[in-house]
C-alpha atoms as a PDB file:
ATOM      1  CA  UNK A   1      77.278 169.466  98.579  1.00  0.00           C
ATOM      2  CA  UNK A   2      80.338 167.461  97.376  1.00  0.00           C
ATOM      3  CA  UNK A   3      80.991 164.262  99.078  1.00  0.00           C
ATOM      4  CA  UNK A   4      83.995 165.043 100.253  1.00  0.00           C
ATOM      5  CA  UNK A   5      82.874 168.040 102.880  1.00  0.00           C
ATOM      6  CA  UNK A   6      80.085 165.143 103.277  1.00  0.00           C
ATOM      7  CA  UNK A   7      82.652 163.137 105.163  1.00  0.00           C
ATOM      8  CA  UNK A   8      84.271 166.050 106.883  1.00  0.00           C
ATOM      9  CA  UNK A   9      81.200 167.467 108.460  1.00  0.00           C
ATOM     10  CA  UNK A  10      80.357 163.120 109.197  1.00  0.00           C
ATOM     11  CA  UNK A  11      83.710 162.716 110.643  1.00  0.00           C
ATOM     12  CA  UNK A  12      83.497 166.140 112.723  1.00  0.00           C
ATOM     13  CA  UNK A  13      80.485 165.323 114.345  1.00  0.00           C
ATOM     14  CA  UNK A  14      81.242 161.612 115.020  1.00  0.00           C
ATOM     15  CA  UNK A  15      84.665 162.969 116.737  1.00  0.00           C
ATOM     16  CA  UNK A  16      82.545 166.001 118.340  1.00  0.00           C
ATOM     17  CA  UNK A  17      80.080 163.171 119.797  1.00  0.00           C
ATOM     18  CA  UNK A  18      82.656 161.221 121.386  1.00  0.00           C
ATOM     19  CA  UNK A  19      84.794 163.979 122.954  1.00  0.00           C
ATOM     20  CA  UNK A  20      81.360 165.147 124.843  1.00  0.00           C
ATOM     21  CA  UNK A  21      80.977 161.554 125.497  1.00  0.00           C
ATOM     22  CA  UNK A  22      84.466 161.129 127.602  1.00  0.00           C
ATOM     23  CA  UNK A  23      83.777 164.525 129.246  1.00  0.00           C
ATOM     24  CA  UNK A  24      80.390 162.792 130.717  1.00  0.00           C
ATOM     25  CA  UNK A  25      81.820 159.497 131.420  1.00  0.00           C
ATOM     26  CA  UNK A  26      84.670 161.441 133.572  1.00  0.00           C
ATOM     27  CA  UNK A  27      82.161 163.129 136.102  1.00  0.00           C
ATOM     28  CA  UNK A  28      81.624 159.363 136.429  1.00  0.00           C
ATOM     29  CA  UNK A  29      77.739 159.844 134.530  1.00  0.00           C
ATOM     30  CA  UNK A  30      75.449 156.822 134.834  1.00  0.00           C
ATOM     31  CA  UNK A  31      74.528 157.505 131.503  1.00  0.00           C
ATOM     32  CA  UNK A  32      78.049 157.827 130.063  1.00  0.00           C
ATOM     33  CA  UNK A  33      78.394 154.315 131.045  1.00  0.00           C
ATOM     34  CA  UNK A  34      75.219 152.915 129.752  1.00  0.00           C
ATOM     35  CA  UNK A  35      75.893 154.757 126.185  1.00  0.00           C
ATOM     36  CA  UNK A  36      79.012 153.393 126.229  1.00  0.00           C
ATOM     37  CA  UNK A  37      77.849 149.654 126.451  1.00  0.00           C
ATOM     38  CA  UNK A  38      75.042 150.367 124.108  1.00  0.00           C
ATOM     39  CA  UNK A  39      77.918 151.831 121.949  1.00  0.00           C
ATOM     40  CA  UNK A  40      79.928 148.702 122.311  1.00  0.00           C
ATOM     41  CA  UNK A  41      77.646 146.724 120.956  1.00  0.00           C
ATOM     42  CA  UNK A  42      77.325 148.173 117.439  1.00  0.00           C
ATOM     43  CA  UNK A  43      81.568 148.427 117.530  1.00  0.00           C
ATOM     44  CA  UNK A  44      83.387 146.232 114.990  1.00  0.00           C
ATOM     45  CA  UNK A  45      84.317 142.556 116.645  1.00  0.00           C
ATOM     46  CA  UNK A  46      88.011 142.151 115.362  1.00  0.00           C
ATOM     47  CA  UNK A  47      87.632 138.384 115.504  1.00  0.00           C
ATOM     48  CA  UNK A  48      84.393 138.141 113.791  1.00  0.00           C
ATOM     49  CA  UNK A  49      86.252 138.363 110.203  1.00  0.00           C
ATOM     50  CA  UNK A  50      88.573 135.828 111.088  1.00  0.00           C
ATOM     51  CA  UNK A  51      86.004 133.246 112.295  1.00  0.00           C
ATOM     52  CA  UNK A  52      84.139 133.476 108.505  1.00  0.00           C
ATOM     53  CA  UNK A  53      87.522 132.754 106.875  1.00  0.00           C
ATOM     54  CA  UNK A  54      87.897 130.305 109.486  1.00  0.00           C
ATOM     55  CA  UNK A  55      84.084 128.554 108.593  1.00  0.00           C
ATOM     56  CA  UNK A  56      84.910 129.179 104.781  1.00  0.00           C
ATOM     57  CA  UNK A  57      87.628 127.144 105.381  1.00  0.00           C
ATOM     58  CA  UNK A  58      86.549 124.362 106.865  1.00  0.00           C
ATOM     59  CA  UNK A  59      83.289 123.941 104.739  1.00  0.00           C
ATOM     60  CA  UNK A  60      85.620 124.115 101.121  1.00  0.00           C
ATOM     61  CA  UNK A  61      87.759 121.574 103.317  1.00  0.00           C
ATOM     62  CA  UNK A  62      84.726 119.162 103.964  1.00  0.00           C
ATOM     63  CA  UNK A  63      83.525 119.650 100.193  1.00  0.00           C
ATOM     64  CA  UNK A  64      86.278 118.429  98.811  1.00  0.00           C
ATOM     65  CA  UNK A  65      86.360 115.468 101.094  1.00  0.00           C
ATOM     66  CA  UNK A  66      83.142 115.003  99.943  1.00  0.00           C
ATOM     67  CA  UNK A  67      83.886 114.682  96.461  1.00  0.00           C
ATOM     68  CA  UNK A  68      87.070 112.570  96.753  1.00  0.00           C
ATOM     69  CA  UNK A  69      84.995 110.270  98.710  1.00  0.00           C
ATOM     70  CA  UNK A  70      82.367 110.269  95.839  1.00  0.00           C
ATOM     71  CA  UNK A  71      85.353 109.664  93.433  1.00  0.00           C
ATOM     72  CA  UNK A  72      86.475 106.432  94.453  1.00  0.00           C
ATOM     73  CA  UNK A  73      84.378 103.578  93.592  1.00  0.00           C
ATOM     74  CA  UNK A  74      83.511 100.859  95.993  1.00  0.00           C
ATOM     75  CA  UNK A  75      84.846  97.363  94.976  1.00  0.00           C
ATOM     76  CA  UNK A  76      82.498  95.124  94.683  1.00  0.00           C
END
């Protein structure tokens, strides 16, 4: 099997799965609501990328504080 129908038949069944899931979730289906939040929680957090960077950031930021700080010798 060549990867390419590999990702056809993945991306069929993944858009298969979640038209069944908005027909249950519109006869208002317990269920549909709890796979839904269960679904939610494996669904990519758009911010999550942006707060690394933002951490990367401030640690290179402290490091080279750090090392300007060692740079300078007291007067003594």
């Amino acid at each position: 099997m060549s990867a390419g129908l590999a990702i056809a038949l993945g991306l069929a069944a993944a858009i298969g799965v979640m038209f069944l899931l908005v027909l249950w979730a519109r006869r208002r289906s317990t269920g549909a609501v709890a796979v839904g939040a269960l679904l939610s929680l494996f669904a990519p957090d758009p911010t999550f990328e942006n707060n690394i960077r933002l951490v990367e950031e401030s640690k290179r930021l402290q490091i080279e504080e750090d090392e300007e700080g060692e740079d300078k010798d007291p007067v003594v």
